[in-house]
Protein backbone atom coordinates (compact mmCIF):
# COMPACT_ATOMS: atom_id res chain seq x y z
CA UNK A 1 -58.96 0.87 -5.23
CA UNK A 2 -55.57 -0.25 -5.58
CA UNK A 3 -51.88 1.47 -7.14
CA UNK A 4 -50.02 -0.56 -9.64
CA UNK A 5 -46.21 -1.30 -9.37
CA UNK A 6 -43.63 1.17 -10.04
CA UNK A 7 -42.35 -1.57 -12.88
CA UNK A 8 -43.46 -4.95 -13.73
CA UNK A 9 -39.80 -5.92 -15.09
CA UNK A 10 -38.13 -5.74 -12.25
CA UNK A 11 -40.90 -7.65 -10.08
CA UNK A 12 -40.25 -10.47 -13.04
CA UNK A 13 -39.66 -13.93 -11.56
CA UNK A 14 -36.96 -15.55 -13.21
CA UNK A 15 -36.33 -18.45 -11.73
CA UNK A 16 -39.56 -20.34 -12.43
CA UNK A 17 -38.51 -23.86 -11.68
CA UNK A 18 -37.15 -23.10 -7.94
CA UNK A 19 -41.61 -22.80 -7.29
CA UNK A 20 -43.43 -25.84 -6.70
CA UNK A 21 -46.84 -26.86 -6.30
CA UNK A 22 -47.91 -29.32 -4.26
CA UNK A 23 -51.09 -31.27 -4.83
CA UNK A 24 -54.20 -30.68 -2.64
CA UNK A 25 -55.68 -33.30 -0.36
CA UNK A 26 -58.71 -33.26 1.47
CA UNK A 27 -59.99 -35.12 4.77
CA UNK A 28 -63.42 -36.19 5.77
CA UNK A 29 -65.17 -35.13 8.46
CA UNK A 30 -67.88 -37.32 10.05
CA UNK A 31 -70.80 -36.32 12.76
CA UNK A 32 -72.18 -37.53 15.49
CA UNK A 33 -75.49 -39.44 15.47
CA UNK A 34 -79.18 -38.07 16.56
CA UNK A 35 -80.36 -39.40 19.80
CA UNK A 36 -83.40 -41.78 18.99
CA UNK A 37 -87.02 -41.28 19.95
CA UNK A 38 -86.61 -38.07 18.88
CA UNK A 39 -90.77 -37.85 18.22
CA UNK A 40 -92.32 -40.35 20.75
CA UNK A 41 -96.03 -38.87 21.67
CA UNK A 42 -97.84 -39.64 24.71
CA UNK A 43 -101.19 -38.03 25.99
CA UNK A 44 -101.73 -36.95 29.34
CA UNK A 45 -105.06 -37.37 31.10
CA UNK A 46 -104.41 -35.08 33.80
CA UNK A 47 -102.32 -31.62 34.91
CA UNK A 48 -101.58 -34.37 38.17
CA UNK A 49 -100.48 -36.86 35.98
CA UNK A 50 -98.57 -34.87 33.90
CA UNK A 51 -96.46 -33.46 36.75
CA UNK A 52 -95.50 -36.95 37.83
CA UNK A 53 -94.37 -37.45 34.17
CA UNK A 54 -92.18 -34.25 34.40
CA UNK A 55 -90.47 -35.61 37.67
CA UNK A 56 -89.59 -38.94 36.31
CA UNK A 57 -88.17 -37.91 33.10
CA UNK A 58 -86.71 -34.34 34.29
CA UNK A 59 -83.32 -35.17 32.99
CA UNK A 60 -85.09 -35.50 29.23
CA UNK A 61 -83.63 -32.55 27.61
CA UNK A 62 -86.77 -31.79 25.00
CA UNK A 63 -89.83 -32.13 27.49
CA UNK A 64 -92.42 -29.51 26.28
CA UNK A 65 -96.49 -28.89 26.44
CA UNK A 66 -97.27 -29.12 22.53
CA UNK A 67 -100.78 -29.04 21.10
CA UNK A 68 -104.07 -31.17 22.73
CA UNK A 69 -102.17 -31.63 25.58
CA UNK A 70 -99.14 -33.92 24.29
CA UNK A 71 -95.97 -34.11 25.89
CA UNK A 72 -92.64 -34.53 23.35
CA UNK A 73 -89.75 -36.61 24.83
CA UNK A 74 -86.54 -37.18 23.18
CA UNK A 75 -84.78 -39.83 24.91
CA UNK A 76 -85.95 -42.13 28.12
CA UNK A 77 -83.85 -42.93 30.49
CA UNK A 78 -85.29 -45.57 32.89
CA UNK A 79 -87.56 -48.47 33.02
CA UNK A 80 -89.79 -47.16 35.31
CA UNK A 81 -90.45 -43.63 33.40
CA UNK A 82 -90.93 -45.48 30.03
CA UNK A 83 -94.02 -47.65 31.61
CA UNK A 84 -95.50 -44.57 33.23
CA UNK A 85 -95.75 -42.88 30.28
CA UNK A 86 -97.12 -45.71 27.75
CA UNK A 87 -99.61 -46.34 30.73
CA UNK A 88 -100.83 -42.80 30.02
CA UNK A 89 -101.53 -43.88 26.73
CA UNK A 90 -103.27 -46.69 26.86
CA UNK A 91 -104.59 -46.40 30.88
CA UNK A 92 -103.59 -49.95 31.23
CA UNK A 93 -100.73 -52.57 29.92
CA UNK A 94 -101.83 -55.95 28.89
CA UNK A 95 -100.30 -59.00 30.66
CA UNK A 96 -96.67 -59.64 29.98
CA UNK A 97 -96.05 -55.75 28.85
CA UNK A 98 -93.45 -55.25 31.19
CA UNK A 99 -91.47 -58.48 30.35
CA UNK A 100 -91.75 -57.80 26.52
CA UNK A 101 -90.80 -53.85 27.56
CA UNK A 102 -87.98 -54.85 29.24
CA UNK A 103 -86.54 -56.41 26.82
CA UNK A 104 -87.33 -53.68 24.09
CA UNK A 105 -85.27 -51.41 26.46
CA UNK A 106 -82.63 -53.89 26.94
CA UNK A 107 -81.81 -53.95 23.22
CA UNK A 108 -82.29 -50.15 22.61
CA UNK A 109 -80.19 -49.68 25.06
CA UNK A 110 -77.30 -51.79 24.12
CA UNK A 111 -78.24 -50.69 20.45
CA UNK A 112 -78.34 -47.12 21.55
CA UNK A 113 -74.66 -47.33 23.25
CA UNK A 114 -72.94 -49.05 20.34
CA UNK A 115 -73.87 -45.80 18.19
CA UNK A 116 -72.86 -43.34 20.15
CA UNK A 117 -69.58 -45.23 21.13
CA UNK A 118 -68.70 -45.96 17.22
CA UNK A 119 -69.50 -42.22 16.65
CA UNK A 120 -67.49 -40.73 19.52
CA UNK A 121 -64.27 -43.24 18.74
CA UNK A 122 -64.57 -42.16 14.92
CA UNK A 123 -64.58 -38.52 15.88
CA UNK A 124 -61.81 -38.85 18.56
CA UNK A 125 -59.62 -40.72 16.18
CA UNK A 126 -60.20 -38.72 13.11
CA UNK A 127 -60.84 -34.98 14.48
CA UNK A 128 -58.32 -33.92 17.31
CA UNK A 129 -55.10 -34.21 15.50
CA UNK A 130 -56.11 -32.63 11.92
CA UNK A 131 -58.28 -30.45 14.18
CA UNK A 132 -55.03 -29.24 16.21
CA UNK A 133 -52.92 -29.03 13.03
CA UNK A 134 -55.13 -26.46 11.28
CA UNK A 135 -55.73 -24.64 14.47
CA UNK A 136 -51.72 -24.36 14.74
CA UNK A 137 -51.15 -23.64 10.70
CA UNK A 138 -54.04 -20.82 11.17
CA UNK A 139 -52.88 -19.19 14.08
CA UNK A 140 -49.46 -19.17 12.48
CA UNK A 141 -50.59 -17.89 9.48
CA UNK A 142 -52.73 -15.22 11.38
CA UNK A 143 -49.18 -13.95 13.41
CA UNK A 144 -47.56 -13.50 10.29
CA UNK A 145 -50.19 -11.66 8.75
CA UNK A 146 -50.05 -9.50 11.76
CA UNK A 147 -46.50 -8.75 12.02
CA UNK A 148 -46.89 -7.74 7.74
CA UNK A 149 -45.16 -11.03 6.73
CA UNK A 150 -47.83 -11.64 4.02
CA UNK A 151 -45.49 -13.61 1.66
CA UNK A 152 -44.88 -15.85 4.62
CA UNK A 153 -48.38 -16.30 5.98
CA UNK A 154 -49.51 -17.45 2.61
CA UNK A 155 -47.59 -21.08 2.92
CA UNK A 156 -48.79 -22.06 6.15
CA UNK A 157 -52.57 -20.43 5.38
CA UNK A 158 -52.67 -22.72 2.06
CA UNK A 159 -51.87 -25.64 3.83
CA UNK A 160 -54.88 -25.33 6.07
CA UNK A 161 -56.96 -24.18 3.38
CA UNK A 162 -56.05 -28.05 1.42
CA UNK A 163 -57.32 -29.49 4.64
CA UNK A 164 -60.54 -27.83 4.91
CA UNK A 165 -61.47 -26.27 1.46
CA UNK A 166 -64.57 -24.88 3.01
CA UNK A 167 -63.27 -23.20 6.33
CA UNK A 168 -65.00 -19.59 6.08
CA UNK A 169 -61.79 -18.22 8.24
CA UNK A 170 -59.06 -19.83 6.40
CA UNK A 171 -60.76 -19.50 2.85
CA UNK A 172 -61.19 -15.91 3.68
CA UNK A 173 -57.95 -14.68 5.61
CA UNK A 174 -55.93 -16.60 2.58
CA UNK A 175 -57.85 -14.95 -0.28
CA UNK A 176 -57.03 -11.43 1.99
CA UNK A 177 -53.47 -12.08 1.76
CA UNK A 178 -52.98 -13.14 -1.68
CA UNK A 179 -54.99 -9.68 -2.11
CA UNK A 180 -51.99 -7.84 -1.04
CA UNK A 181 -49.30 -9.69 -2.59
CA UNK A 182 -50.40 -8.88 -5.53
CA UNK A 183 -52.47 -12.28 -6.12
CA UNK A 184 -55.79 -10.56 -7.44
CA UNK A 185 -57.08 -13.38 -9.12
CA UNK A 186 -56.43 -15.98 -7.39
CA UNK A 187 -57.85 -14.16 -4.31
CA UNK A 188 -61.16 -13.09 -6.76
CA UNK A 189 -61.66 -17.02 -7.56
CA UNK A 190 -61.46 -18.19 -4.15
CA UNK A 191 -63.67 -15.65 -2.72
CA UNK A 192 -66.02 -16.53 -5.41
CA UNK A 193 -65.94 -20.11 -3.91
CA UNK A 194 -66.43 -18.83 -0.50
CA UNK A 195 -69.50 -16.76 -1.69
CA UNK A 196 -70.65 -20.00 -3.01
CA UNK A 197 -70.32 -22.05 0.10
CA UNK A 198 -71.54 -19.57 2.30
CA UNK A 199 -74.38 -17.69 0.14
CA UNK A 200 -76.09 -16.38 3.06
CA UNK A 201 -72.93 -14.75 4.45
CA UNK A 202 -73.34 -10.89 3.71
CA UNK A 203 -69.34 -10.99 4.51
CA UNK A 204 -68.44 -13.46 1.91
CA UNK A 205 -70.37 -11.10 -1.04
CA UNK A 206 -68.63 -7.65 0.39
CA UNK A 207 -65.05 -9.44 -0.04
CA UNK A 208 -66.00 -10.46 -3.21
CA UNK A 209 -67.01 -7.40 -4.29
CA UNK A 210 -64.12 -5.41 -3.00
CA UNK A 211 -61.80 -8.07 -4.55
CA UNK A 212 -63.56 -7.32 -7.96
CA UNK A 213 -63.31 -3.76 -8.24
CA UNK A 214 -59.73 -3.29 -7.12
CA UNK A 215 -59.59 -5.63 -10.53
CA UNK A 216 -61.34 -2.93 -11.92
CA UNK A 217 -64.33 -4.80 -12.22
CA UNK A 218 -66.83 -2.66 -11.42
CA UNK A 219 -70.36 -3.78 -12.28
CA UNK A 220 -69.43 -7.33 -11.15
CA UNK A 221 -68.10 -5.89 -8.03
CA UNK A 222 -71.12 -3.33 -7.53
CA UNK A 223 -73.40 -6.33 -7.78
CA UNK A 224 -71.48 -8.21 -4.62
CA UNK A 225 -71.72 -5.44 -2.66
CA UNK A 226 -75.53 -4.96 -3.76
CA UNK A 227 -76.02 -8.54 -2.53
CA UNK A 228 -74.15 -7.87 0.93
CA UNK A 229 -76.14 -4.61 1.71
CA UNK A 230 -79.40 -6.78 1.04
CA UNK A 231 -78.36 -9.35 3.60
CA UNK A 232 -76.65 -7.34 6.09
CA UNK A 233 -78.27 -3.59 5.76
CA UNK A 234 -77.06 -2.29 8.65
CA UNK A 235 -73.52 -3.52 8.10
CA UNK A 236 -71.46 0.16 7.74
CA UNK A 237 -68.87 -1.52 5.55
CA UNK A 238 -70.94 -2.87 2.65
CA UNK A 239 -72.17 0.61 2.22
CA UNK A 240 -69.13 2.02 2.29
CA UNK A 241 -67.28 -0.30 -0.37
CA UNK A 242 -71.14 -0.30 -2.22
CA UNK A 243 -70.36 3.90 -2.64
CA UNK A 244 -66.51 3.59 -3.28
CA UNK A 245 -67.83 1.76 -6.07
CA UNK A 246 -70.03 3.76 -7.43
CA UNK A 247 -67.66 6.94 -7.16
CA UNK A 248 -65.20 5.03 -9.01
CA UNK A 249 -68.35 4.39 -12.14
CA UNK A 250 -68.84 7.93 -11.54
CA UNK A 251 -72.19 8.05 -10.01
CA UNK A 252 -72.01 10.88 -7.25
CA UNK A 253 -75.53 11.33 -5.88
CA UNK A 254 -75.47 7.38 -5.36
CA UNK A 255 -72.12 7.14 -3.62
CA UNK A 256 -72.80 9.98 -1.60
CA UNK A 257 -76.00 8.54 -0.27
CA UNK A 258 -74.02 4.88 0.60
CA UNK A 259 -71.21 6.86 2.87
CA UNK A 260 -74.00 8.67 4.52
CA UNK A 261 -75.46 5.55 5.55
CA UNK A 262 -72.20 3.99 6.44
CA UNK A 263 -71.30 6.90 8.96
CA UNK A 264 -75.05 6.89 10.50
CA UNK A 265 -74.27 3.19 11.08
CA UNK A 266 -70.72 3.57 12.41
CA UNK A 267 -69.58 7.56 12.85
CA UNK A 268 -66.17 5.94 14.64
CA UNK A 269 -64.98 4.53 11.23
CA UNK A 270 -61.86 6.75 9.55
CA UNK A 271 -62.54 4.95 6.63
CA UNK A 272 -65.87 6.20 5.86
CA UNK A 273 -65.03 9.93 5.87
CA UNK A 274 -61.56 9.57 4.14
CA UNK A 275 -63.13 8.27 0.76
CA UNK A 276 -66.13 10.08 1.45
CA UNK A 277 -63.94 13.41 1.41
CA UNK A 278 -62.33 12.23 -2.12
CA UNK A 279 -65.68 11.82 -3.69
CA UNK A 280 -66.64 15.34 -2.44
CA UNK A 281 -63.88 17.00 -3.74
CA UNK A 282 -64.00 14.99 -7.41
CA UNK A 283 -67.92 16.59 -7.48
CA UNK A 284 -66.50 20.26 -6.62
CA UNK A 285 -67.81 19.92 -2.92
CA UNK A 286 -64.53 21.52 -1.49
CA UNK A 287 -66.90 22.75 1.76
CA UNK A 288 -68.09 19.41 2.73
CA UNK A 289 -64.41 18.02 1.95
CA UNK A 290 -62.96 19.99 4.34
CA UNK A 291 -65.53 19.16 7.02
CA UNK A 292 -65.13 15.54 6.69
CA UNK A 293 -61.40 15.86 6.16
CA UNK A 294 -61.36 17.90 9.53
CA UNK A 295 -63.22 15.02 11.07
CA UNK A 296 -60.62 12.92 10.06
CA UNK A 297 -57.72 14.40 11.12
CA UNK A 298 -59.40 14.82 14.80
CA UNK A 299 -59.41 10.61 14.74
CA UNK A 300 -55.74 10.33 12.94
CA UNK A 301 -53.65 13.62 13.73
CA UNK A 302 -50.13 11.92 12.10
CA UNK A 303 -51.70 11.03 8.67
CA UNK A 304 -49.69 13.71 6.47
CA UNK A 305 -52.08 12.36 3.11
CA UNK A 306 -55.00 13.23 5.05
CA UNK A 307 -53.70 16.78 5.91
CA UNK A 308 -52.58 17.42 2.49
CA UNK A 309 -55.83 16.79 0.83
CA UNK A 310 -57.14 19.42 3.63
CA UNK A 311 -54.40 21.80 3.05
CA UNK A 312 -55.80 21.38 -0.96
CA UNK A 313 -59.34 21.90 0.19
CA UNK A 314 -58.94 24.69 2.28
CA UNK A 315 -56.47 26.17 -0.40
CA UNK A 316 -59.36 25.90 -3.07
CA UNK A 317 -61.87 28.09 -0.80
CA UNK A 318 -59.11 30.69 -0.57
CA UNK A 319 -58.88 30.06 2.96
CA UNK A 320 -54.84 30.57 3.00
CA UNK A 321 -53.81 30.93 6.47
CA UNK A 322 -56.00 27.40 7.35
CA UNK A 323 -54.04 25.36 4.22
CA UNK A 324 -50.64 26.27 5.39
CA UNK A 325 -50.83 25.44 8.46
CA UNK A 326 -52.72 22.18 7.43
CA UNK A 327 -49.30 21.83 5.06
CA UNK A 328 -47.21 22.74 7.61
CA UNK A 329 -48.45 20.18 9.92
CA UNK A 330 -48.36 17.07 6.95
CA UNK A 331 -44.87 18.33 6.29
CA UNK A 332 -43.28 17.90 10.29
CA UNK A 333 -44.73 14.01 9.89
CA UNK A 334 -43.12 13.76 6.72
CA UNK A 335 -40.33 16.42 5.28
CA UNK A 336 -39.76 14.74 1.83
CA UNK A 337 -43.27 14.07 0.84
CA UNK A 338 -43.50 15.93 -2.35
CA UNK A 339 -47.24 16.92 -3.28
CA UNK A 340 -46.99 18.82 -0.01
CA UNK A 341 -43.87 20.52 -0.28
CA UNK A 342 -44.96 22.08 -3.59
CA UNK A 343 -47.87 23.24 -2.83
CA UNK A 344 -46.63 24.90 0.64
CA UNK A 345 -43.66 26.54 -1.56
CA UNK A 346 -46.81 28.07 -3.76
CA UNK A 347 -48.36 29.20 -0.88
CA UNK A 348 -45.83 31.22 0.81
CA UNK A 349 -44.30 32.77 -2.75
CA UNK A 350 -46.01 36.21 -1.40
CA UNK A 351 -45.62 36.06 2.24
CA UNK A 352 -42.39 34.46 2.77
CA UNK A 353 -40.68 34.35 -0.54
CA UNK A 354 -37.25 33.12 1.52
CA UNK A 355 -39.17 30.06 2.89
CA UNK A 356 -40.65 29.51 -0.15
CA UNK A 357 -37.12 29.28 -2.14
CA UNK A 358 -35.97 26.53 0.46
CA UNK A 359 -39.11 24.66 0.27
CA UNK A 360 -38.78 24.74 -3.71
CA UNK A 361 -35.38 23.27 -3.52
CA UNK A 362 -36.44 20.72 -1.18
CA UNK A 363 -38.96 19.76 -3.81
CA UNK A 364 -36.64 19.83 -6.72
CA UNK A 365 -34.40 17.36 -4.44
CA UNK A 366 -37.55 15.16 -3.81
CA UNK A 367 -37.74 15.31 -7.61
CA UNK A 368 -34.31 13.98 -7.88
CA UNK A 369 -34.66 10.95 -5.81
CA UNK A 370 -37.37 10.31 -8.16
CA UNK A 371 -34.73 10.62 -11.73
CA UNK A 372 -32.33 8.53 -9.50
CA UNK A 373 -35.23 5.82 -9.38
CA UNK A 374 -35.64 5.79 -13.04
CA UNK A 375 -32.08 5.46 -13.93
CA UNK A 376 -32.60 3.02 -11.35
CA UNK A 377 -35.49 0.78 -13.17
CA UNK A 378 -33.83 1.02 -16.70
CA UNK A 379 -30.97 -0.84 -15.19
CA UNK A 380 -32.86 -3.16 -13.72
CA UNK A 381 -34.76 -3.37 -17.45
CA UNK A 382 -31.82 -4.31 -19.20
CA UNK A 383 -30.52 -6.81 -16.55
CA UNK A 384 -33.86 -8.43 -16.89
CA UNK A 385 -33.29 -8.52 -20.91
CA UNK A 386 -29.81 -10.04 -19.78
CA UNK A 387 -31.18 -12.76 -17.62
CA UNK A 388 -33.48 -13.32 -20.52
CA UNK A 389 -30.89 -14.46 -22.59
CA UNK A 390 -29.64 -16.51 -19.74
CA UNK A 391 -26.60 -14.03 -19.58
CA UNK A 392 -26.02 -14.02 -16.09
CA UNK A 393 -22.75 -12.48 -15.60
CA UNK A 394 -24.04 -9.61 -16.96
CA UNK A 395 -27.36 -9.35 -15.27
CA UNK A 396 -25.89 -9.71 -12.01
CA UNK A 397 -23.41 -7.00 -12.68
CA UNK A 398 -25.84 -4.65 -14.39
CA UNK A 399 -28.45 -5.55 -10.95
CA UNK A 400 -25.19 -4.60 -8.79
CA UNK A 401 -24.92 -1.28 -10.46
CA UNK A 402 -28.62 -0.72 -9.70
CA UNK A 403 -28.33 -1.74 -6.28
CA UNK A 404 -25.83 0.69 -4.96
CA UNK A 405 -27.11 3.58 -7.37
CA UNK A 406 -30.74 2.82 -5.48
CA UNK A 407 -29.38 2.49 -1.87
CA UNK A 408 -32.57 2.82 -0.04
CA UNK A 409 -35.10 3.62 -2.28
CA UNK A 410 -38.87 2.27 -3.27
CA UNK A 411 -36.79 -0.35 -6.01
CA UNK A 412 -34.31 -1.57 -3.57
CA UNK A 413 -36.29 -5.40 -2.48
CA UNK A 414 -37.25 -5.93 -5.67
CA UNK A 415 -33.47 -5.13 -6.78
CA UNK A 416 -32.34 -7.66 -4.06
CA UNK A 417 -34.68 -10.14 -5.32
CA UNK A 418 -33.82 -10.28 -8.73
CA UNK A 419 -30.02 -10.11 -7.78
CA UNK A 420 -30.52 -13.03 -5.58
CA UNK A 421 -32.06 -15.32 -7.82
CA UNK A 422 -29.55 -14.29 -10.43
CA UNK A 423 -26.63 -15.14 -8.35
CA UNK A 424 -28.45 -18.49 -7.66
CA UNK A 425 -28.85 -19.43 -11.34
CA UNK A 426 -24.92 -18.70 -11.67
CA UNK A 427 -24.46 -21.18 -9.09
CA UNK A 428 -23.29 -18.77 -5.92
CA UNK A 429 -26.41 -19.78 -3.79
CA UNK A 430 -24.51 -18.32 -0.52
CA UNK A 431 -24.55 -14.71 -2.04
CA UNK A 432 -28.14 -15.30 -3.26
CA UNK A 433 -29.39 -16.15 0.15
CA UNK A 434 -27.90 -13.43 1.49
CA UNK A 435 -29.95 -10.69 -1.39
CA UNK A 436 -32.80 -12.93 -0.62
CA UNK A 437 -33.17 -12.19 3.13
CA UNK A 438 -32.21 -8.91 2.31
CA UNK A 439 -34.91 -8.64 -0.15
CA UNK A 440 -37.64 -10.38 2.16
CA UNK A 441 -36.54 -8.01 5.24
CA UNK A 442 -37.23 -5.12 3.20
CA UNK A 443 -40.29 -5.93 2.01
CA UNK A 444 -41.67 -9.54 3.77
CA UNK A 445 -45.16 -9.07 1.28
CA UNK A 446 -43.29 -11.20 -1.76
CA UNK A 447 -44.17 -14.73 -2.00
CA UNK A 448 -41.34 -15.18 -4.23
CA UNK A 449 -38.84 -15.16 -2.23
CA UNK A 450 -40.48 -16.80 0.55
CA UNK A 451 -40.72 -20.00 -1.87
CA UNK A 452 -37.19 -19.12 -3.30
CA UNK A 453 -35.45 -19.54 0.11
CA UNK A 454 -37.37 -22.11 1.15
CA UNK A 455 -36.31 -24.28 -1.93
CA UNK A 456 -32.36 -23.39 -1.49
CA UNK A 457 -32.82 -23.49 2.52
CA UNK A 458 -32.14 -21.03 4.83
């Protein structure tokens, strides 16, 4: 479900004190009020008479034939219709009726106005401008997300979320996000709130769910999605998280019979076959693999993973020619990406032992980059023991070593990061900005730094 971090030392926040938290508010919101006379009966004597009843009070939103002949009306609006009708009740009004019933309409009137003018000013002066302030901290929040600034669409999305705790959209896109920064249970205890609000929401259960067993879990997580397929059962994506789940407690028949219903109910879906595929090939299926796998790569030709795992399947049937070129083809998307590069160089030891040499050494140079990275991290370890101490002289110089040993690679924002908020506890906050945007341009999901350089300005 998910991949941990390369090293938890170097993702270490050290400067605790540079986060706030600021306390939650909330805002009421009121409604409007029901119109009145809501269930006023009268009884018709005629199909004549009841036409003339329909023509004076044809602007009377609820009119409606109802049982032994009654009529329903929810609001009168005129003098006139309001006698008709209470003459069809009782045939005829006694002297002074229309004097007293003028009166009576008078006062519900003037009644009647008051309410709905109290109601409407309330709304007016309480809705509109929180109402435009969420809509503008949600939409912002949304555009971040989009553009991959996660870290960054978390601050505006938890503002909106203290105005309106139980906003399905907000609640939901925020517990996404802090999802993928890393925020698991946070994100798990606010989805279990949203669940709670919204019971009835098939949507709210599946998030839960997925948010569960990517926290490994699983029978909490199988039980969400259990709940979603019950209220939704032709949504495609319950069953397919509902089998993921299941392959991942290692019960194959089950999981296979959840993706089958998910691609009946949506055969477009890339998803569906992708993790379908990896539970075919962890049961020995290597034929029905390769078919979904082939499937697939028809709907996403540049995904090099998905043409590996095909070059592997096909490889495993024996079918040689069909897994090198599958390899061939994940290796011109991406040259350096190792699992493919070996197994190509295995491939083409008999045919083309020449080609096979180069790719070798292109995998022992992949496997380089990778030693580079772990001299990499243990620098970074002991500058983290440094800044521990509160040495930071020699954590910054120990994070500078690491930074131009890295250059590009996977540890370089995190590298940044740490260097940054290093040089900022030494007192140089212009060089820590500067490691700080360079961390946050490298990799904008790390909330961290969002809050860091928001605290020493940008």
């Amino acid at each position: 479900m998910g991949s941990p971090k390369p090293t938890k030392r170097i993702d270490c926040q050290w400067i605790t004190q540079l986060v706030h938290k600021p306390h939650p508010f909330c805002v009421r919101r009121s409604s409007g009020p029901y119109g009145p006379c809501k269930n006023l009966t009268v009884q018709s004597v005629s199909p004549g008479i009841e036409n003339q009843a329909e023509s004076l009070s044809r602007n009377v939103p609820t009119f409606r034939l109802g049982r032994n002949h009654e009529k329903v009306y929810a609001r009168f609006h005129s003098l006139k219709s309001l006698e008709f009708l209470m003459r069809l009740r009782f045939r005829r009004p006694s002297r002074g009726f229309r004097q007293a019933l003028s009166f009576v309409i008078l006062f519900a009137c003037v009644l009647i106005s008051m309410v709905s003018n109290a109601g409407s000013q309330t709304k007016s002066q309480a809705n509109p401008p929180r109402n435009e302030n969420l809509l503008r901290l949600l939409e912002k929040g949304k555009s971040l997300a989009g553009e991959g600034k996660l870290a960054e669409a978390e601050i505006p999305l938890l503002e909106a979320s203290k105005l309106d705790p139980n906003d399905f959209e907000i609640q939901t896109m925020l517990a996404k996000v802090e999802v993928r920064i890393g925020k698991s249970q946070e994100a798990i205890e606010r989805f279990q709130q949203i669940s709670a609000t919204y019971p009835r929401r098939a949507e709210s259960h599946l998030n839960l769910g997925i948010a569960l067993a990517d926290a490994k879990e699983y029978e909490e997580g199988l039980k969400e999605t259990s709940v979603a397929v019950s209220l939704a059962p032709k949504m495609a994506s319950a069953h397919l998280n509902r089998g993921r789940i299941l392959d991942d407690m290692l019960r194959p028949v089950e999981a296979r019979e959840e993706f089958a219903i998910a691609y009946k109910l949506d055969p477009e879906d890339p998803d569906c076959l992708y993790y379908w595929a990896l539970a075919e090939h962890a049961n020995g299926e290597f034929k029905n693999e390769t078919e979904l796998l082939q499937k697939f790569t028809v709907m996403q030709p540049k995904n090099y993973k998905a043409l590996y795992l095909l070059g592997r399947s096909l490889k495993d049937q024996s079918r040689d020619a069909e897994a090198i070129a599958a390899l061939r083809r994940a290796l011109a998307i991406q040259p350096d990406y190792e699992d493919a590069l070996y197994l190509l160089s295995r491939e083409l030891r008999g045919a083309s032992p020449e080609e096979s040499r180069q790719l070798d050494e292109r995998f022992r140079a992949a496997r380089q980059q990778q030693s580079v990275l772990d001299s990499v991290k243990s620098l970074g370890n002991e500058a983290y023991q440094a800044a521990h101490s509160k040495d930071w002289p020699e954590a910054i110089s120990l994070l500078r070593k690491a930074v131009e040993l890295c250059g590009s690679c996977e540890a370089s924002p995190a590298l940044h990061k740490n260097l940054g908020l290093a040089l900022c506890q030494n007192g140089d906050l212009p060089s820590g900005r500067t490691e700080l945007e360079t961390s946050l341009k490298l990799n904008p999901d790390d909330p961290d730094v969002v809050k860091a350089l928001n605290i020493i300005g940008r």
